[in-house]
C-alpha atoms as a PDB file:
ATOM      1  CA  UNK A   1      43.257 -48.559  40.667  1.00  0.00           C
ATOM      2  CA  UNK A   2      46.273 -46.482  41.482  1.00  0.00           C
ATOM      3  CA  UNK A   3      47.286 -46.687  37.942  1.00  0.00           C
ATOM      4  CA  UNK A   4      44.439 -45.683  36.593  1.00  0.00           C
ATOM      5  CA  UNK A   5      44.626 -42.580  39.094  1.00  0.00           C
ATOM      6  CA  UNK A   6      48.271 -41.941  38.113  1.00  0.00           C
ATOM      7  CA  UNK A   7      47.524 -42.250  34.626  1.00  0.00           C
ATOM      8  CA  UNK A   8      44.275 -39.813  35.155  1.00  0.00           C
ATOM      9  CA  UNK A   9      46.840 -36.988  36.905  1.00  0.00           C
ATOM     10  CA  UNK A  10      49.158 -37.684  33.781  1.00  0.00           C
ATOM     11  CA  UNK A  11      46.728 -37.171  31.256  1.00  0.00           C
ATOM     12  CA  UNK A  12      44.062 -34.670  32.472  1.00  0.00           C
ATOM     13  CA  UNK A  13      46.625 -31.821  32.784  1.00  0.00           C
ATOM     14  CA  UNK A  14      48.558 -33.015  29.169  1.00  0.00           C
ATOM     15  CA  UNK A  15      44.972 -33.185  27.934  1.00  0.00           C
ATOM     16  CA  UNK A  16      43.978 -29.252  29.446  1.00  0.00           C
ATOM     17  CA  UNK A  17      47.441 -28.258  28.248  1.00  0.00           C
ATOM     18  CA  UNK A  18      47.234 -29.183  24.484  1.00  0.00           C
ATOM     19  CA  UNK A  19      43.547 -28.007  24.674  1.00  0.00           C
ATOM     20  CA  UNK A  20      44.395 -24.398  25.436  1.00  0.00           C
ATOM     21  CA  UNK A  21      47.990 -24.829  22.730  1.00  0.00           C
ATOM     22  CA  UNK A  22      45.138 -25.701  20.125  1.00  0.00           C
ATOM     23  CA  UNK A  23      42.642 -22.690  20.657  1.00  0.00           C
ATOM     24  CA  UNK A  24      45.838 -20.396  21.295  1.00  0.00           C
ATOM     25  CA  UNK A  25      47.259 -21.675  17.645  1.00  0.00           C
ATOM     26  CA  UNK A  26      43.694 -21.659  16.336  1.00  0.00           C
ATOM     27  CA  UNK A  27      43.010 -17.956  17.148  1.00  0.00           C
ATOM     28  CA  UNK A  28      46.482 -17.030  16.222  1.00  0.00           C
ATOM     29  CA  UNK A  29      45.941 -18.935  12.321  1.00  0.00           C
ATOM     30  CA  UNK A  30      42.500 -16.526  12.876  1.00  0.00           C
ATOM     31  CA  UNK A  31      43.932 -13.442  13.124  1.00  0.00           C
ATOM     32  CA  UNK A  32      47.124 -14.081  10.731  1.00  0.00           C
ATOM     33  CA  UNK A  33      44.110 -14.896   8.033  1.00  0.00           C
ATOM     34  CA  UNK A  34      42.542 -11.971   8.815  1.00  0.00           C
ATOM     35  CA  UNK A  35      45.675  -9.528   8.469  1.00  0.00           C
ATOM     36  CA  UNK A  36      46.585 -11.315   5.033  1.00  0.00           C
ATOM     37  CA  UNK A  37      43.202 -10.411   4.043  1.00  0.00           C
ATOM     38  CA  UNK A  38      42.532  -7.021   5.306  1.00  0.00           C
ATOM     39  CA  UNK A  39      46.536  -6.560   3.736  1.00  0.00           C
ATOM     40  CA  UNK A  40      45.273  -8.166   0.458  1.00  0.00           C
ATOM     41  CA  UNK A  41      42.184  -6.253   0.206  1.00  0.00           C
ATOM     42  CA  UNK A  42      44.261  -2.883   0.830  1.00  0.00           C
ATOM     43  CA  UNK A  43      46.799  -3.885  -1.969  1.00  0.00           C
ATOM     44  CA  UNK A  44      43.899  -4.401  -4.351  1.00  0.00           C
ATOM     45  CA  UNK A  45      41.876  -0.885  -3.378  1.00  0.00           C
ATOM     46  CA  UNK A  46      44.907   1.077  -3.941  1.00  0.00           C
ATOM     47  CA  UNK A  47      45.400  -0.960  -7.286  1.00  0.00           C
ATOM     48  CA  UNK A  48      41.907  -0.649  -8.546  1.00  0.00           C
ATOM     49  CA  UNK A  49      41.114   2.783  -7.195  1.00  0.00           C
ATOM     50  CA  UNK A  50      43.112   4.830  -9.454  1.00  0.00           C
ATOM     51  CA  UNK A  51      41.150   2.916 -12.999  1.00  0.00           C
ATOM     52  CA  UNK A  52      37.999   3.505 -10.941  1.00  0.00           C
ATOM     53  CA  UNK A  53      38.205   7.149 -10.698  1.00  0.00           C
ATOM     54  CA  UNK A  54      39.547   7.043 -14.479  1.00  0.00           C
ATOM     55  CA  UNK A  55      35.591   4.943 -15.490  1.00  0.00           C
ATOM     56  CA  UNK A  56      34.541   7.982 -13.560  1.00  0.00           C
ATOM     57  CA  UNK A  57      36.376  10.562 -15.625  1.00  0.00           C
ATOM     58  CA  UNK A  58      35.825   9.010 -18.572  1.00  0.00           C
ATOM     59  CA  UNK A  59      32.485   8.675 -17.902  1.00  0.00           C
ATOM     60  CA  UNK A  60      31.747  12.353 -16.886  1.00  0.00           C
ATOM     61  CA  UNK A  61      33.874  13.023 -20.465  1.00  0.00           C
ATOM     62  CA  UNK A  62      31.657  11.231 -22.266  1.00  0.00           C
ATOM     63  CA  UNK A  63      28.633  13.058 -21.018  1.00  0.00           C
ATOM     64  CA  UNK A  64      30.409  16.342 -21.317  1.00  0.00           C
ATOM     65  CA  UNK A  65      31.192  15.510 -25.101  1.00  0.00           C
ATOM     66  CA  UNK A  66      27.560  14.555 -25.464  1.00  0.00           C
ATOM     67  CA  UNK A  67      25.703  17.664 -24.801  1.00  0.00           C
ATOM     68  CA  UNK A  68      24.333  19.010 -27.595  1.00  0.00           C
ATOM     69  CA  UNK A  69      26.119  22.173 -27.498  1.00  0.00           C
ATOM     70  CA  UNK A  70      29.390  20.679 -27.667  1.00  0.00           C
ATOM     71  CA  UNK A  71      28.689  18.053 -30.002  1.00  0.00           C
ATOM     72  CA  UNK A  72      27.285  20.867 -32.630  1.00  0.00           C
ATOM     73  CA  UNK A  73      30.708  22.701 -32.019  1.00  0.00           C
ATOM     74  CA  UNK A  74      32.526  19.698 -33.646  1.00  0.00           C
ATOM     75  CA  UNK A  75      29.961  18.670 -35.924  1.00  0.00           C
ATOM     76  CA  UNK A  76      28.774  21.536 -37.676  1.00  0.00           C
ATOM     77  CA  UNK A  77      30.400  22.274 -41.097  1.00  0.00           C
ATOM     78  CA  UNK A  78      29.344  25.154 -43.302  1.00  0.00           C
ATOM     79  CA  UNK A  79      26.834  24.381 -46.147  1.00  0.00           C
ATOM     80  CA  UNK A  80      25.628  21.098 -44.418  1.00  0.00           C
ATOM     81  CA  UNK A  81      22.030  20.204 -43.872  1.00  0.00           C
ATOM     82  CA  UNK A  82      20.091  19.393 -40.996  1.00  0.00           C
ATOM     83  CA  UNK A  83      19.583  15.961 -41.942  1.00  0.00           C
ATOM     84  CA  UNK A  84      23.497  15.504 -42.093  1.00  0.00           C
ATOM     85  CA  UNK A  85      24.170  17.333 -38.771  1.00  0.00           C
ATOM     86  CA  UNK A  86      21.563  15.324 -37.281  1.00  0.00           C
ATOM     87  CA  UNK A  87      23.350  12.120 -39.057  1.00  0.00           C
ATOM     88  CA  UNK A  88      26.571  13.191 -37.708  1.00  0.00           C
ATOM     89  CA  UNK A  89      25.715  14.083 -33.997  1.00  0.00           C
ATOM     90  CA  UNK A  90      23.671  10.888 -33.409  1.00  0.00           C
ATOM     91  CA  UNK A  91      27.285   8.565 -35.085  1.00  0.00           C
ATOM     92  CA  UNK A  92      29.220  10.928 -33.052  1.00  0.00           C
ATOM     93  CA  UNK A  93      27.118   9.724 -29.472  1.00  0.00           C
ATOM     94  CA  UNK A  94      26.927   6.295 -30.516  1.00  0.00           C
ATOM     95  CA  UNK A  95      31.228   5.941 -31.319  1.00  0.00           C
ATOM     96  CA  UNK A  96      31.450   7.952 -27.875  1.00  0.00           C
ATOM     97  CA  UNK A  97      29.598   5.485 -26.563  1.00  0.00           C
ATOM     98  CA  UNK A  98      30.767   2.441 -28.221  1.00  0.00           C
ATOM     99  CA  UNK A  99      34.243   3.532 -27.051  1.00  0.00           C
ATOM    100  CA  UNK A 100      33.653   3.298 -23.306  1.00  0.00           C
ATOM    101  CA  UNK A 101      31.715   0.470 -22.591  1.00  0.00           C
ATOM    102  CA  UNK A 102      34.321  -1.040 -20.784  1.00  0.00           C
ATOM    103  CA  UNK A 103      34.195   1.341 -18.372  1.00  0.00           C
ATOM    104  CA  UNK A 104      30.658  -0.041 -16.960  1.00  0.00           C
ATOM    105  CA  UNK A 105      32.994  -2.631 -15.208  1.00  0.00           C
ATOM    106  CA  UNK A 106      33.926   0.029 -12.772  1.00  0.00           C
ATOM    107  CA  UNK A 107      31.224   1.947 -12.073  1.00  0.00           C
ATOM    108  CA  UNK A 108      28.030   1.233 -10.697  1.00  0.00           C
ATOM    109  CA  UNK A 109      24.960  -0.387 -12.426  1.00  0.00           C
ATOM    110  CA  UNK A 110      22.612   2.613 -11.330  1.00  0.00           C
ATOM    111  CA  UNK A 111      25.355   4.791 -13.025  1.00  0.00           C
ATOM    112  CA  UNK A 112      25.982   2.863 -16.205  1.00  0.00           C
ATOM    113  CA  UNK A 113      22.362   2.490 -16.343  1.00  0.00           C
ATOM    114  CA  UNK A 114      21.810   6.704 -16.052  1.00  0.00           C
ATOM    115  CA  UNK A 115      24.378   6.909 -18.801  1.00  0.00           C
ATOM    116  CA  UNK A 116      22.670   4.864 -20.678  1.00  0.00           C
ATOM    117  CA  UNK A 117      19.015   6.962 -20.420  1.00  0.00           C
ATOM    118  CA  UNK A 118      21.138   9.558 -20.918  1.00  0.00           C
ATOM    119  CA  UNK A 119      22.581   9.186 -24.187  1.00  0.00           C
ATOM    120  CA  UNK A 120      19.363   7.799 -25.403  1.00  0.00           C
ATOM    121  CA  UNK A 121      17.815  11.116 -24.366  1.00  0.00           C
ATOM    122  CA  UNK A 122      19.798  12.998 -26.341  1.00  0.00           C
ATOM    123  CA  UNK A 123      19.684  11.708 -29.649  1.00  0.00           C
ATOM    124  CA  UNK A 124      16.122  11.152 -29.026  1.00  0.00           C
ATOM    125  CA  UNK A 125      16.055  15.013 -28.640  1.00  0.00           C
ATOM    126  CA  UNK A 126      17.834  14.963 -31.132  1.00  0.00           C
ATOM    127  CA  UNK A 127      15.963  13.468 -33.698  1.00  0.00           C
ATOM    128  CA  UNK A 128      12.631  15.202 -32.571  1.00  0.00           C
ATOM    129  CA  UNK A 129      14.219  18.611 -33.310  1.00  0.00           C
ATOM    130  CA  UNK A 130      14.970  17.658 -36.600  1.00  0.00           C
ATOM    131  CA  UNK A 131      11.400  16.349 -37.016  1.00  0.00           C
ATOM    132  CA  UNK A 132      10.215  20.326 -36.371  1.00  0.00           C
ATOM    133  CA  UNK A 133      11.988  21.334 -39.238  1.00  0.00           C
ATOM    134  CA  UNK A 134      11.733  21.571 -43.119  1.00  0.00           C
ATOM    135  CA  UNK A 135      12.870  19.241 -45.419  1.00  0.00           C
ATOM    136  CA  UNK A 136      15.726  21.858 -46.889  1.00  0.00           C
ATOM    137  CA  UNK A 137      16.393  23.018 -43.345  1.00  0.00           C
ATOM    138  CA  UNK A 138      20.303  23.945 -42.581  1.00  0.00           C
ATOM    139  CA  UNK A 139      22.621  22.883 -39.822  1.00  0.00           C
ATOM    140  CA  UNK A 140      22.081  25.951 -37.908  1.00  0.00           C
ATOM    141  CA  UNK A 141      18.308  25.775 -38.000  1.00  0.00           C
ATOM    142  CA  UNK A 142      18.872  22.250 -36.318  1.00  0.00           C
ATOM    143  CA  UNK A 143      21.737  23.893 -34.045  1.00  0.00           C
ATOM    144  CA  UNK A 144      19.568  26.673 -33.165  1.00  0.00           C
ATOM    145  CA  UNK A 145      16.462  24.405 -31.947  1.00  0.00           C
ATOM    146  CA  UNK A 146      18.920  22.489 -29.903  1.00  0.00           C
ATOM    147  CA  UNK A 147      20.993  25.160 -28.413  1.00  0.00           C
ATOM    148  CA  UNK A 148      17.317  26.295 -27.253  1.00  0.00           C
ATOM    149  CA  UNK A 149      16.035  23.107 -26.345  1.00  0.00           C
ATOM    150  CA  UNK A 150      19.141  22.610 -24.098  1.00  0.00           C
ATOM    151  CA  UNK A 151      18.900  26.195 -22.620  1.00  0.00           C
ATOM    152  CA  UNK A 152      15.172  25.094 -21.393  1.00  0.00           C
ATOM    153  CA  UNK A 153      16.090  21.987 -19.951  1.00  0.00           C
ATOM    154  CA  UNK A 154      17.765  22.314 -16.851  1.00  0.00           C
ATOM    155  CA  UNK A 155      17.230  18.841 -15.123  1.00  0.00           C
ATOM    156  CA  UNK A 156      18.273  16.718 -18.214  1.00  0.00           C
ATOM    157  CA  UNK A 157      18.873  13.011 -18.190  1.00  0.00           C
ATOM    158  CA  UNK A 158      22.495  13.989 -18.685  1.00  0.00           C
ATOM    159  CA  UNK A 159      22.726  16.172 -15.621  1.00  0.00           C
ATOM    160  CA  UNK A 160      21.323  13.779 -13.674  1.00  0.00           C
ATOM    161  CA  UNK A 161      23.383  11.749 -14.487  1.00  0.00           C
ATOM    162  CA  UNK A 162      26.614  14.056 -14.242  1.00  0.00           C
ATOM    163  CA  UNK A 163      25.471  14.749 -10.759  1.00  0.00           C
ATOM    164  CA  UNK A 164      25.148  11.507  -9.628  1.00  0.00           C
ATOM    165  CA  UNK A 165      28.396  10.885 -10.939  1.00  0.00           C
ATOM    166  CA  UNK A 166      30.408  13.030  -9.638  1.00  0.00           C
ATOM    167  CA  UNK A 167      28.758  12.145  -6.205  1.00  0.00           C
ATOM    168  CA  UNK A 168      29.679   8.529  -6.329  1.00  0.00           C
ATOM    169  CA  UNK A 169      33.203   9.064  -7.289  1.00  0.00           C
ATOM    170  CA  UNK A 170      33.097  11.714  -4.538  1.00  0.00           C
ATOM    171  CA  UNK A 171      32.561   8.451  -2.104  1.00  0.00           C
ATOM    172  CA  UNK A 172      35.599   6.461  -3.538  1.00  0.00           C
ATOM    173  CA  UNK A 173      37.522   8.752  -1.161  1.00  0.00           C
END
């Protein structure tokens, strides 16, 4: 019996002792994981950041360059038809396009997805102002109707979408 009381006093403070070594080590391995990740997720904001706010850029370019006012300044040529200026303005969206898609891995679905609606938009508006006109119309009859049309419309798809642009990139920081 006294051995088994000896043994007891032994054990029950080696056994409270490598209890409170094991939760000390365990919280420690805790808060070592958590600095390694809070480290790790730092290293990859400040790495990803920068070509986030470049989607952005690019992406507010790309709406810039598809307002119709600035895609007739690098479209129109003299002597052209409206049928060709319309040709050339709807390829011009669609290679602007085509040449940032990547950039929807960066930015936000509601964005990419505003784009989108946005560049359908305008060559829809496009195409319907060529639709008003004769069949021997010129470029600058087609120019002229959407130089109007985008005079008149203030709260276009592609504002909207410039807008909300420029406010989520606003949040990156």
């Amino acid at each position: 019996m006294e051995l088994f009381r000896d043994v007891l006093l032994i054990m029950l403070p080696a056994l409270m002792t490598g209890t409170a070594v094991f939760f000390i080590i365990r919280h420690y391995n805790l808060l070592d994981k958590q600095k390694y990740e809070r480290e790790n997720l730092a290293e990859r904001m400040r790495l990803v950041t920068p070509v986030r706010l470049q989607a952005y850029e690019r992406m507010v370019l790309l709406l810039e360059r598809m307002m119709p006012s600035q895609l007739i300044m690098r479209n129109v040529l003299p002597g052209t038809t409206a049928s060709e200026l319309q040709n050339s303005l709807v390829s011009n969206i669609r290679q602007e396009f085509d040449h940032n898609l990547s950039q929807q891995l960066y930015i936000s679905s509601n964005a990419w997805s505003l784009i989108k609606n946005a560049r359908e938009s305008v060559i829809s508006e496009i195409n319907s102002a060529a639709e008003k006109l004769e069949q021997g119309a010129t470029a600058t009859d087609l120019a002229q109707l959407l130089f109007q049309a985008e005079m008149m419309n203030e709260n276009s798809s592609l504002n909207k979408a410039l807008e909300f642009l420029k406010t989520e990139a606003r949040q990156l920081f």
